[in-house]
Protein backbone atom coordinates (compact mmCIF):
# COMPACT_ATOMS: atom_id res chain seq x y z
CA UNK A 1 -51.15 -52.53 -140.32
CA UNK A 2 -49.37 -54.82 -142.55
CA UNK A 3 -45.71 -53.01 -141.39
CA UNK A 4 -47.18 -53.25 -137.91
CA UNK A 5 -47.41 -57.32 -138.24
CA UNK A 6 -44.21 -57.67 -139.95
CA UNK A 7 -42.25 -56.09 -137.20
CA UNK A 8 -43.88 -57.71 -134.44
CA UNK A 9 -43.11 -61.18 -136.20
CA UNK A 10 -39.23 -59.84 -137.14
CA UNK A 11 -38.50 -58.38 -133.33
CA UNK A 12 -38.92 -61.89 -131.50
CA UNK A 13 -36.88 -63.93 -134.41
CA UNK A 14 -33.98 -60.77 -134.23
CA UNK A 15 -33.95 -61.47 -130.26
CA UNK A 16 -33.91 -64.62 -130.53
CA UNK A 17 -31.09 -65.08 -133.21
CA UNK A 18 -28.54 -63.10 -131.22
CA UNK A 19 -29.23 -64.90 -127.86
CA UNK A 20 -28.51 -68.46 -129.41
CA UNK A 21 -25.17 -67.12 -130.97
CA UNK A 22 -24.49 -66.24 -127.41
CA UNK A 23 -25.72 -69.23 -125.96
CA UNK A 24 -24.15 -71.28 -128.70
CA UNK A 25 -20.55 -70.17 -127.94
CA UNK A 26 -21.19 -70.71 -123.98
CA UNK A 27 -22.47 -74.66 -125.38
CA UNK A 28 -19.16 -76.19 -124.01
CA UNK A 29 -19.77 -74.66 -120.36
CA UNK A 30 -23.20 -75.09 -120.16
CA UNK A 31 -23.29 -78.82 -118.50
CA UNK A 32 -21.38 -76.62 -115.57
CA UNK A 33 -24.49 -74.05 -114.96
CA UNK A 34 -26.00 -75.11 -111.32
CA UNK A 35 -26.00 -76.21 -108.49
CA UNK A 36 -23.51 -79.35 -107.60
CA UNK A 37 -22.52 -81.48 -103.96
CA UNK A 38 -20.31 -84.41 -103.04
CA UNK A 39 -17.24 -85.68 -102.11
CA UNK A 40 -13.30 -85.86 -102.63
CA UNK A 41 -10.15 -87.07 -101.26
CA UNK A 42 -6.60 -86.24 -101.82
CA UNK A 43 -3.67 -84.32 -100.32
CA UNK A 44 -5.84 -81.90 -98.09
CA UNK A 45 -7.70 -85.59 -97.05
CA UNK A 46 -11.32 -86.33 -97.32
CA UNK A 47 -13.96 -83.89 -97.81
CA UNK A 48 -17.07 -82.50 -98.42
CA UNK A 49 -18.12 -79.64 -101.13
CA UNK A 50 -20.71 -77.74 -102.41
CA UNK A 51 -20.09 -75.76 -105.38
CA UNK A 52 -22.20 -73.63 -107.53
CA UNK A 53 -21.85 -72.27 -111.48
CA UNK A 54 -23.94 -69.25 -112.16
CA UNK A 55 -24.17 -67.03 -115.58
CA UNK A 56 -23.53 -63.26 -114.41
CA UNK A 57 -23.76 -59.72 -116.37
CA UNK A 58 -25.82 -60.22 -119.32
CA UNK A 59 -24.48 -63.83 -119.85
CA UNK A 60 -21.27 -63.03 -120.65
CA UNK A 61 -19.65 -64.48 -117.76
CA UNK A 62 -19.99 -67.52 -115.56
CA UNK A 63 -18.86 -66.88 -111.39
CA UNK A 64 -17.74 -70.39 -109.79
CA UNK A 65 -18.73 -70.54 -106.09
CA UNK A 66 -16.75 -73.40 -103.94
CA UNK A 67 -16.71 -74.02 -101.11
CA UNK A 68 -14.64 -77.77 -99.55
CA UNK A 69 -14.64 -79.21 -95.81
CA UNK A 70 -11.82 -81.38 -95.19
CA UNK A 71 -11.83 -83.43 -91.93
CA UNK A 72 -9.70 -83.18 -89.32
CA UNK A 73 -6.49 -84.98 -89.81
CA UNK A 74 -4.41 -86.54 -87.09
CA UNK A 75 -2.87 -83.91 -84.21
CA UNK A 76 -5.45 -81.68 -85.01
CA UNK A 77 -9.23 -81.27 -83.98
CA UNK A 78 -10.76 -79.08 -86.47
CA UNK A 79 -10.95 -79.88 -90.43
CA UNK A 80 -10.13 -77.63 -92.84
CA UNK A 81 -12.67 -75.04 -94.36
CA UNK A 82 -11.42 -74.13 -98.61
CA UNK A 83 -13.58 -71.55 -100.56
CA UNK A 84 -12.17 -69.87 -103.68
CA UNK A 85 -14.53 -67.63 -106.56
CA UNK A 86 -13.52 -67.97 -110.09
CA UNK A 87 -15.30 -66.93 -113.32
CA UNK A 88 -15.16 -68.50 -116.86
CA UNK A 89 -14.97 -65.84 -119.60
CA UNK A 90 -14.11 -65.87 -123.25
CA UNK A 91 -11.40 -64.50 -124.90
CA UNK A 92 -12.81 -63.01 -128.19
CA UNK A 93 -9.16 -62.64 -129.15
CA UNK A 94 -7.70 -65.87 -128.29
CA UNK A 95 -11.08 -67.72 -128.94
CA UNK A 96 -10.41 -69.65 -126.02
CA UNK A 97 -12.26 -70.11 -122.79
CA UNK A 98 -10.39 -68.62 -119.02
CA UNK A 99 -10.83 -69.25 -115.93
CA UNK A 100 -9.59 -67.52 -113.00
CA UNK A 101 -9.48 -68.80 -109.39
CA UNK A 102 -9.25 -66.40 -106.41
CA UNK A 103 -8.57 -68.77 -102.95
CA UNK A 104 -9.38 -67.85 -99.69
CA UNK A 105 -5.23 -68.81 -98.78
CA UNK A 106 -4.47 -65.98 -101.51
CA UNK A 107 -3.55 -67.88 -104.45
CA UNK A 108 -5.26 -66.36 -108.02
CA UNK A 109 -4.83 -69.18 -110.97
CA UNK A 110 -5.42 -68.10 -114.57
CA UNK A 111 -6.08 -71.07 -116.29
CA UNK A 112 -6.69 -71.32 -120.18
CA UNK A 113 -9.17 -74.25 -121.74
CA UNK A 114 -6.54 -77.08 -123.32
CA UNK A 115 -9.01 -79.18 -124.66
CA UNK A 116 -12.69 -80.11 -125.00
CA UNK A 117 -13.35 -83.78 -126.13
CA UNK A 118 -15.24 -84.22 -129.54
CA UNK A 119 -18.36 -85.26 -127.44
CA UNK A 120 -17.98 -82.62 -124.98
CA UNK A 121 -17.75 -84.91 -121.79
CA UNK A 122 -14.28 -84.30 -121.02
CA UNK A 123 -13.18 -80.61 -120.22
CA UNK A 124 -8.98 -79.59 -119.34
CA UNK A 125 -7.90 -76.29 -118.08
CA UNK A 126 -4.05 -75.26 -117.86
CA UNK A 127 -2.82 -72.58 -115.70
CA UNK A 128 -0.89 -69.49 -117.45
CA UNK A 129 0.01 -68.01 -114.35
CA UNK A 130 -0.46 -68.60 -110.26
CA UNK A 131 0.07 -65.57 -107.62
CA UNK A 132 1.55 -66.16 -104.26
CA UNK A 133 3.68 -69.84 -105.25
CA UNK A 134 6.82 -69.78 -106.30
CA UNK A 135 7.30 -69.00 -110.07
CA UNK A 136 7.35 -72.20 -112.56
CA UNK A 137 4.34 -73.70 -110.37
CA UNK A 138 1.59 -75.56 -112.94
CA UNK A 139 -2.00 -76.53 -112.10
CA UNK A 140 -4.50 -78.63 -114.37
CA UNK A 141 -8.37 -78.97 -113.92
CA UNK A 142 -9.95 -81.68 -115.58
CA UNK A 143 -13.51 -82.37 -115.78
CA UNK A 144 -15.14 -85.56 -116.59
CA UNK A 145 -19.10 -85.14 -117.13
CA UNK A 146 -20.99 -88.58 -116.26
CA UNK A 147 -23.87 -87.49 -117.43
CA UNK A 148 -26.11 -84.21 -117.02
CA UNK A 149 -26.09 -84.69 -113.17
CA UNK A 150 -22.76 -85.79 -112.52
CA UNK A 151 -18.87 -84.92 -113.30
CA UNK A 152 -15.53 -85.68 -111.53
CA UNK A 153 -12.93 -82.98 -111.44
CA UNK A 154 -9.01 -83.94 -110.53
CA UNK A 155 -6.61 -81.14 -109.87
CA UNK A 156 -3.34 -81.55 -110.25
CA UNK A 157 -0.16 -79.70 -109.62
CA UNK A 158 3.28 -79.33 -110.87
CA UNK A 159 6.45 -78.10 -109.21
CA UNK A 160 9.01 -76.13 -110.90
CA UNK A 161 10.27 -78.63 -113.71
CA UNK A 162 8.22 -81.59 -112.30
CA UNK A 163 5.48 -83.86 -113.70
CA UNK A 164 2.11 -83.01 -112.55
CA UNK A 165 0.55 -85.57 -109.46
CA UNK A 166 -2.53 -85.65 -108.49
CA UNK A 167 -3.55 -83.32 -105.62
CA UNK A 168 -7.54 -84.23 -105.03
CA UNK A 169 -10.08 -85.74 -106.88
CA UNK A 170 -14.18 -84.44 -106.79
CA UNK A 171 -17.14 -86.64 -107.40
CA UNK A 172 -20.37 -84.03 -107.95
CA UNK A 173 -23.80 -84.48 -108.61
CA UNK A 174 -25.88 -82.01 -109.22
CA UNK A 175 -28.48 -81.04 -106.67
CA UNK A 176 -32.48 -81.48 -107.22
């Protein structure tokens, strides 16, 4: 009875011990995880987007749904419709956080974490690689958390031996 006791007390403490080193090394992502709407402006003009951060498999992933409305802009009647999937993973090998973007125009961006700022607010992702743009092409995604219901992201790109310039910038909060 006694062994019987022990193990259902051990069990629960063993379960829980391995999910929080899972969920410990997923901490920096975590503000992401839900729901998330509002708006942005930039070189595709102004627009509307909803945008969703979801863990998958087991916790061992997180799939990035987006999807952006741009407005019409002059000489044309309908806006624009952009919707890409990506998913954060980590590289046990690298020890470093990717993220991979597949567009609806065709474009797939690897991007590796840069940086995390010591209080976590401030998140920066630099592409290794983009398919289908001419080779030396750069992107950066940087996220600035407000708080726990609110972050701005500004994407930026870089031509072939060019600075990077700012190609839209996303205020979200998150939904109720």
């Amino acid at each position: 009875m006694k062994k019987i006791i022990f193990l259902l007390l051990l069990i629960p403490s063993l379960t829980f011990a391995q999910m929080t080193k899972r969920d410990s090394l997923w901490m920096p992502m975590k503000p992401f995880v839900g729901d998330w709407s509002g708006t942005g402006d930039g070189e595709p003009g102004p627009g509307k987007y909803e945008r969703s951060y979801e863990f998958i498999l087991g916790k061992r992933f997180i799939e990035v749904k987006n999807k952006s409305v741009y407005e019409p802009k002059a000489g044309k009647t309908e806006g624009e419709i952009h919707e890409d999937r990506g998913f954060i993973s980590y590289d046990k090998s690298r020890k470093n956080f990717i993220l991979r973007q597949f567009h609806l125009e065709g474009f797939v961006n690897q991007f590796a974490l840069e940086s995390i700022s010591e209080d976590g607010k401030k998140i920066v992702f630099t592409t290794e690689s983009i398919e289908n743009l001419p080779a030396g092409f750069r992107a950066r995604e940087t996220y600035q958390f407000i708080n726990d219901n609110e972050f701005e992201e500004t994407f930026e790109l870089a031509e072939p031996g060019k600075d990077f310039f700012i190609y839209s910038t996303v205020k979200l909060k998150r939904k109720e």
